[in-house]
Protein backbone atom coordinates (compact mmCIF):
# COMPACT_ATOMS: atom_id res chain seq x y z
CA UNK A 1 -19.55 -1.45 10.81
CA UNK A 2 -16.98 -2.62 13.56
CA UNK A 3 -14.98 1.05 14.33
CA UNK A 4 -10.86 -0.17 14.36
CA UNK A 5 -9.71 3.57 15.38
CA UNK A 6 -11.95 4.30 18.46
CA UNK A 7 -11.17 8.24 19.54
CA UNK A 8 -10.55 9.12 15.67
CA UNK A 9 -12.42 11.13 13.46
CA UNK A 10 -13.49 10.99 10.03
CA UNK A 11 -12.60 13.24 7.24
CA UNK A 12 -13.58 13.17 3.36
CA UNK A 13 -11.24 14.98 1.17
CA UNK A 14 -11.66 16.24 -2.15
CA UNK A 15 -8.73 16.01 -4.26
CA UNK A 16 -8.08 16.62 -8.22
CA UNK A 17 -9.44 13.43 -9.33
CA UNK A 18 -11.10 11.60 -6.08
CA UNK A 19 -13.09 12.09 -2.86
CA UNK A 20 -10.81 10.04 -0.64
CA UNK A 21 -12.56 9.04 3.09
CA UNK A 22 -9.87 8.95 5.54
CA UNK A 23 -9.67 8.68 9.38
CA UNK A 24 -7.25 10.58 11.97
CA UNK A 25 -6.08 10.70 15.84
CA UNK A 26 -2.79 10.12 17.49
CA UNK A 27 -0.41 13.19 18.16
CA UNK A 28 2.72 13.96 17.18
CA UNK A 29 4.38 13.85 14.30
CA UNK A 30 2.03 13.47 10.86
CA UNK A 31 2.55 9.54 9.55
CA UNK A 32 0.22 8.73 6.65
CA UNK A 33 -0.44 4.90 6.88
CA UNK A 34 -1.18 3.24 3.13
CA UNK A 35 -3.18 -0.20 3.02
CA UNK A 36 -2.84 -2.47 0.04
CA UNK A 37 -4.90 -5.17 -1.95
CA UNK A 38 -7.38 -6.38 -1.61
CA UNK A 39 -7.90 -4.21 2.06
CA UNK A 40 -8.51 -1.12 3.30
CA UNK A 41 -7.27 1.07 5.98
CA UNK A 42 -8.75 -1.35 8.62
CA UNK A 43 -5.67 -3.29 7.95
CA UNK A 44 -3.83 -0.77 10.27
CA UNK A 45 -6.24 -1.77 13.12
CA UNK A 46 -3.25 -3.48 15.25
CA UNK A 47 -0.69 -1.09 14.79
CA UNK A 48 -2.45 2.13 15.45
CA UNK A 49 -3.00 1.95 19.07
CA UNK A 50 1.02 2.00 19.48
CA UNK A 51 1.80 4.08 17.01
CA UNK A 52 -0.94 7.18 17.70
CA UNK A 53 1.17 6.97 21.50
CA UNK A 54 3.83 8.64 19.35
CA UNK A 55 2.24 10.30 16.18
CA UNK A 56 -0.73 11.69 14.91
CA UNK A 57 -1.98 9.32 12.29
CA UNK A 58 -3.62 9.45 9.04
CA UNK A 59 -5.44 6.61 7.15
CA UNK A 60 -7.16 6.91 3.56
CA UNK A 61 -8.26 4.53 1.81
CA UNK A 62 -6.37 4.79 -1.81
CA UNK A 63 -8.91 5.63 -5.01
CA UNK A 64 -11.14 3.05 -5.95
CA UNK A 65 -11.04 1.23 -2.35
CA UNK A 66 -12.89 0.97 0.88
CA UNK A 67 -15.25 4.25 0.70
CA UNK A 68 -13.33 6.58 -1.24
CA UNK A 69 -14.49 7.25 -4.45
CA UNK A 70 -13.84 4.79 -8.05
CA UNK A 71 -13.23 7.61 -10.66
CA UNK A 72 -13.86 6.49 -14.48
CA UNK A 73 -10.71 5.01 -15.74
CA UNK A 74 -8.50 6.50 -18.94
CA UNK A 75 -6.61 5.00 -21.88
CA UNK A 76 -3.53 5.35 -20.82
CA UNK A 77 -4.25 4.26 -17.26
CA UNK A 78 -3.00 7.75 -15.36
CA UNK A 79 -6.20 7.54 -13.14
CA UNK A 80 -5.26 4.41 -10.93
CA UNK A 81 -1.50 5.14 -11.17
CA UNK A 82 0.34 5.90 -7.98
CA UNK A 83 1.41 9.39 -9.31
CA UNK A 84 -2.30 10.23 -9.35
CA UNK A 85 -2.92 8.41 -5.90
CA UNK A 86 0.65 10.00 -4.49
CA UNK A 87 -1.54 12.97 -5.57
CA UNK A 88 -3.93 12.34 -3.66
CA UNK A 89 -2.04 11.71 -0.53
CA UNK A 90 -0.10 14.89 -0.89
CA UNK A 91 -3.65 17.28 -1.79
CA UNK A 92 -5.33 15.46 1.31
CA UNK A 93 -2.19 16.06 3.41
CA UNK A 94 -1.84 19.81 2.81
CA UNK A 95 -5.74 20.32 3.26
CA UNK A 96 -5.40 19.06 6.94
CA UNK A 97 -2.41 21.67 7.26
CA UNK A 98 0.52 19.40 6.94
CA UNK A 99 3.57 20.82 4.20
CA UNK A 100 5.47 17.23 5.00
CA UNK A 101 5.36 14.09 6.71
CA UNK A 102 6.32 10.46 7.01
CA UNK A 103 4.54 7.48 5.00
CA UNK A 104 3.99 3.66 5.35
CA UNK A 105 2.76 1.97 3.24
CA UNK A 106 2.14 -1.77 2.57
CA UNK A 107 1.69 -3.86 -0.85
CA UNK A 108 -0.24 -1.08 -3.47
CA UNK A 109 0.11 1.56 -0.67
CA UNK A 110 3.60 1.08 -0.45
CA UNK A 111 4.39 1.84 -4.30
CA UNK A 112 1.89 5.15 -3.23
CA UNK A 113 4.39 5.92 -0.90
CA UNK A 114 8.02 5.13 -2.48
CA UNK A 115 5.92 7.39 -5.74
CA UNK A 116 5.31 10.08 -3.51
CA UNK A 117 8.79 10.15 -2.50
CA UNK A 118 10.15 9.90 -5.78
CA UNK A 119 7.65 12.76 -6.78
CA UNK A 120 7.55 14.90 -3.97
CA UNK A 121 10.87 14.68 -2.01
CA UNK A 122 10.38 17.86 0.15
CA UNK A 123 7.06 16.24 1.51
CA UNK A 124 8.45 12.96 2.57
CA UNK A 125 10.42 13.43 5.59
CA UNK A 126 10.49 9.03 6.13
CA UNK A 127 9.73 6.58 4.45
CA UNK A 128 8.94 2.52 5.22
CA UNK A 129 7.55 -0.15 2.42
CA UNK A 130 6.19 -3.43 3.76
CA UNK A 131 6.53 -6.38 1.70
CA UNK A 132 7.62 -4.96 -1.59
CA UNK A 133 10.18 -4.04 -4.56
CA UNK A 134 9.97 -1.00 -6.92
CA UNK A 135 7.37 -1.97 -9.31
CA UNK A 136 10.27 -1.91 -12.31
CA UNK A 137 11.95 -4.57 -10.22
CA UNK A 138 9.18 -6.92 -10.29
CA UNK A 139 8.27 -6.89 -14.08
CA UNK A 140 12.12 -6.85 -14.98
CA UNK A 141 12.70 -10.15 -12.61
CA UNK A 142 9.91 -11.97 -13.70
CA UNK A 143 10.33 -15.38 -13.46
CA UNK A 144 8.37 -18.98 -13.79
CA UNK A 145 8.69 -19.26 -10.18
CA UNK A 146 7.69 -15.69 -9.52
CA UNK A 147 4.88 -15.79 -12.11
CA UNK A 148 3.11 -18.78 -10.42
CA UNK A 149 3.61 -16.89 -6.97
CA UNK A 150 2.24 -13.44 -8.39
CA UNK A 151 -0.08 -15.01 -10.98
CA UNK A 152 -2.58 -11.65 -10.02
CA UNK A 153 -0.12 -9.23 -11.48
CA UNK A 154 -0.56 -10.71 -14.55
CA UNK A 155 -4.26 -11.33 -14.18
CA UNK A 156 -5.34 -8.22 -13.01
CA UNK A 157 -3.67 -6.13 -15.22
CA UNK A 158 -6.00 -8.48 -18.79
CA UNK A 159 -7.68 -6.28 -20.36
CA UNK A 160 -11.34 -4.80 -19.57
CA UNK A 161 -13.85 -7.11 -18.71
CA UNK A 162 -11.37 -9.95 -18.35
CA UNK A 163 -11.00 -9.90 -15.03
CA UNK A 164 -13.64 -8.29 -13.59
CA UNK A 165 -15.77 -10.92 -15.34
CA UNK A 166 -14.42 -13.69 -13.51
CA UNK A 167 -14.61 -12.30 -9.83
CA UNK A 168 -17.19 -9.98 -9.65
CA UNK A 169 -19.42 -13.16 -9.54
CA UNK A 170 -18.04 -14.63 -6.33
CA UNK A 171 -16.03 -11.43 -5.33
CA UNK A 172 -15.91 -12.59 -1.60
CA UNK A 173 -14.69 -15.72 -2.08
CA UNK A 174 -12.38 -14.72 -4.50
CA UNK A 175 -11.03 -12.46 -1.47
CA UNK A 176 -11.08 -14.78 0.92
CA UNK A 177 -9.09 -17.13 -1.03
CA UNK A 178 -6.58 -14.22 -1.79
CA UNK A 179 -5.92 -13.50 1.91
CA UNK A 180 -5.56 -16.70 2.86
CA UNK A 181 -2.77 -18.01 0.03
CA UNK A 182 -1.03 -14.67 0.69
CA UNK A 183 -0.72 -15.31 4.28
CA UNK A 184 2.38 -17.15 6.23
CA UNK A 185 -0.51 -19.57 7.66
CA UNK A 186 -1.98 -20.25 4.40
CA UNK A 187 -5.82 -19.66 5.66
CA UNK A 188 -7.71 -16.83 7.29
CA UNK A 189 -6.62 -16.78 10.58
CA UNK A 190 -4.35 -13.72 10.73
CA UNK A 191 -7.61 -11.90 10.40
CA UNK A 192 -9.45 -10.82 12.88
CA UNK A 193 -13.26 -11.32 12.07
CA UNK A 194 -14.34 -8.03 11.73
CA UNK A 195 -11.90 -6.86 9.61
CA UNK A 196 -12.38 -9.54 7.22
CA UNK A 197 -15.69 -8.29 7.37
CA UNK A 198 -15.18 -4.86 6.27
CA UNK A 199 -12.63 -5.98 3.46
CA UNK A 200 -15.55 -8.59 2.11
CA UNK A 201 -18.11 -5.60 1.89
CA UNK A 202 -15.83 -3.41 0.78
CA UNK A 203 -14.15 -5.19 -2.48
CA UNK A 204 -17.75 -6.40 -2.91
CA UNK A 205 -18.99 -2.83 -3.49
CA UNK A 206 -20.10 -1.56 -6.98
CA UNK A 207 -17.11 -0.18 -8.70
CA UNK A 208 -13.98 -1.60 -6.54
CA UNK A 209 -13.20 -4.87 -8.48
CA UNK A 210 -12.77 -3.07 -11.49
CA UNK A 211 -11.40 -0.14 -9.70
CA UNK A 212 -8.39 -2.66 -8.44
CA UNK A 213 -7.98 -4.24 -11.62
CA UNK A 214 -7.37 -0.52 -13.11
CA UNK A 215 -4.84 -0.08 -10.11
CA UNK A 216 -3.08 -2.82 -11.53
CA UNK A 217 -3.39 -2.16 -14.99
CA UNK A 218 -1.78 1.21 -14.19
CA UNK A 219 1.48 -1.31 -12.57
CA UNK A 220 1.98 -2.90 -15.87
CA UNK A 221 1.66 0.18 -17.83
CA UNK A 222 1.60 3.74 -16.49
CA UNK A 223 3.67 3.01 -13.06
CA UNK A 224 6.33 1.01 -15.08
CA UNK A 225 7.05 3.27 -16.90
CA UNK A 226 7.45 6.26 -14.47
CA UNK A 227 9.71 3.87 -12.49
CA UNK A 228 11.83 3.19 -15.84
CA UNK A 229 12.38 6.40 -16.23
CA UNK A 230 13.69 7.27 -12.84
CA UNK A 231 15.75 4.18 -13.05
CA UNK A 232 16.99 5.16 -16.61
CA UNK A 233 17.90 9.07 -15.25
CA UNK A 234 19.03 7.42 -11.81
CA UNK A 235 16.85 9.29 -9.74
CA UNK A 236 17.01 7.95 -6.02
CA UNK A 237 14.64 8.37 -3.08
CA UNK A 238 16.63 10.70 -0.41
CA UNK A 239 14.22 10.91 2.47
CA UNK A 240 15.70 7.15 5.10
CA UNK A 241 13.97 4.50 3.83
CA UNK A 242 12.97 1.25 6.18
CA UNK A 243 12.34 -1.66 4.13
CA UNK A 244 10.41 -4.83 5.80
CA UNK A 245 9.15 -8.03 3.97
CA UNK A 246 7.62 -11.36 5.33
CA UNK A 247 10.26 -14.34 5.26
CA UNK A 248 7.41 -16.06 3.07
CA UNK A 249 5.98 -12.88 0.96
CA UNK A 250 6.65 -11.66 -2.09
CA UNK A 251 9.54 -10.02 -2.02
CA UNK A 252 11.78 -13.02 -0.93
CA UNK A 253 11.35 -14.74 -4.13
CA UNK A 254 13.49 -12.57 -5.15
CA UNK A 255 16.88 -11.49 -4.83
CA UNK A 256 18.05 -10.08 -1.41
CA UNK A 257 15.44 -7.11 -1.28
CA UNK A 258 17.24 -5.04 0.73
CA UNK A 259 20.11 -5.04 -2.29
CA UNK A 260 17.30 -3.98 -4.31
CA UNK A 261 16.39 -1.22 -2.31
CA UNK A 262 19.62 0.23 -2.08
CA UNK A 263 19.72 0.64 -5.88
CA UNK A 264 16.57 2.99 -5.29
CA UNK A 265 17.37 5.13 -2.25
CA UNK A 266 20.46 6.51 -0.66
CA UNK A 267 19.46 5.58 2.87
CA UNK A 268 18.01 2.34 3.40
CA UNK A 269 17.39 -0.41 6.52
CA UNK A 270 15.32 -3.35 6.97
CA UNK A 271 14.60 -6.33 7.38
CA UNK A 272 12.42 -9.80 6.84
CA UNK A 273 10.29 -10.51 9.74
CA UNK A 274 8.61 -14.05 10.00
CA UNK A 275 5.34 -13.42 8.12
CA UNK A 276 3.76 -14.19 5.08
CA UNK A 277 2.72 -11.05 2.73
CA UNK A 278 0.32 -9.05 5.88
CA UNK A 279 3.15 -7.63 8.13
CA UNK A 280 0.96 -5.72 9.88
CA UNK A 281 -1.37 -8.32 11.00
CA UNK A 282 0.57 -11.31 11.02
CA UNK A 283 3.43 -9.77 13.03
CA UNK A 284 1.76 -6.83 14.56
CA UNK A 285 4.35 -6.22 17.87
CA UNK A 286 7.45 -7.07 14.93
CA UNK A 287 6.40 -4.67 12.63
CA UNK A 288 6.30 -2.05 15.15
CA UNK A 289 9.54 -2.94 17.06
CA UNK A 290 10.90 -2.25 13.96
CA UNK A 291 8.55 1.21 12.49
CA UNK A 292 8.73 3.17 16.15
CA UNK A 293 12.49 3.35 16.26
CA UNK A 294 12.83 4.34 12.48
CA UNK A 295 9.85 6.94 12.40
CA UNK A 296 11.24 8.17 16.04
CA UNK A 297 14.82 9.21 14.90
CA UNK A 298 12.86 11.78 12.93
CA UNK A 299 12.23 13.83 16.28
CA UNK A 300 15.85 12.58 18.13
């Protein structure tokens, strides 16, 4: 397996519900770095070597990815929801002697991280969400047009074996074919070859299809309704927010996204960079024109 974080050592953390297998290096400040679907942490590859200049950096893959651990799900989908893997980010954190810290996160890791913050305010010094709006947003705006474009959310989240019956069969193709419609370019090459290497034998793995479906069962369920009931008490994120989306992703179907942010946290930036839905390898040196300056006014 192709090594993306040359220099960096590997940890495996056990936390209340998960063994999560994370990587570190860098110095300076503590950033946690969260991938999304269908990846891992590799997806980090081309924005680590600028950003460990300036901080020391820590990458886990989330519950039920890469080669952390795919706990048994429950009925009421708690297992797979980003409270539990916020959890998870905040038990690993403190074990490696860290009380608070900045997060990024991008698609699934990002809702981790904006959770955590909501959670956890005293550990979440900064905080930066690529290509996303709160969860609540998404189901609430809903939309033919956004339907068609998101089709998985609704897919995903079917009921056990739906789902998992249809890719598990041709689970790298169906992969493949989810990178490359979710990208500006529309096929594969924003990848580099190894890492799509490592995220076809990882969602290929026994357990992680139906691992990620639970992840997004959790969005339509358990993680809707923790961000409805923020949004109902008006509970805000307080630690800066830096909000970037892809001028073709997601999040530009709808609305003005930074609008929607602001309706979430008191202090909140951003911007769309030209990209489809992978910011951080579509528009690597973007991405972290944008991150540095944000993450550095922390130690200004």
């Amino acid at each position: 397996m192709q090594d993306f974080f040359p220099g960096f050592d590997s940890r495996r953390v056990n936390t209340f519900g998960a063994e999560i297998a994370l990587r570190i290096g860098g110095s300076g400040p503590a950033l946690v770095l969260l991938h999304g679907y269908p990846q891992t942490h590799a997806m980090w590859h081309k924005l680590a070597p600028g950003l460990a200049e300036h901080f020391t950096l820590v990458l886990p893959d989330l519950r039920g990815y890469g080669a952390s651990s795919c706990p048994p799900n429950d009925p009421d989908n708690f297992t797979y929801s980003k409270r539990a893997m916020a959890q998870d980010v905040l038990q690993l954190m403190q074990q490696l002697g860290f009380r608070s810290f900045m997060v990024a996160g991008h698609d699934r890791g990002a809702r981790v991280a904006y959770r955590l913050a909501l959670d956890e305010p005293e550990a979440v010094r900064r905080l930066a969400v690529l290509d996303i709006i709160p969860t609540y947003e998404m189901w609430a705006n809903f939309s033919v047009k956004l339907a068609m474009n998101t089709y998985h959310w609704l897919f995903l989240a079917q009921p056990h074996p739906l789902p998992e019956m249809l890719i598990e069969p041709r689970a790298r193709e169906f992969l493949d074919y989810t990178l490359a419609s979710w990208s500006g370019t529309r096929d594969l090459s924003p990848f580099a070859p190894e890492a799509l290497a490592a995220y076809r034998d990882a969602f290929a793995a026994p357990g992680r299809v139906s691992a990620s479906c639970a992840d997004y069962r959790a969005g339509q369920t358990y993680d809707f309704d923790a961000d409805k009931a923020d949004h109902d008490a008006g509970r805000m994120i307080t630690s800066p927010l830096l909000a970037l989306w892809g001028d073709t992703g997601f999040p530009a179907n709808i609305a003005t996204p930074l609008d929607i942010w602001k309706r979430w946290a008191i202090d909140v930036r951003g911007q769309a960079i030209s990209a489809g839905h992978f910011l951080a390898e579509e528009a690597a040196d973007a991405v972290l024109a944008s991150l540095i300056p944000f993450l550095k006014e922390e130690t200004a």
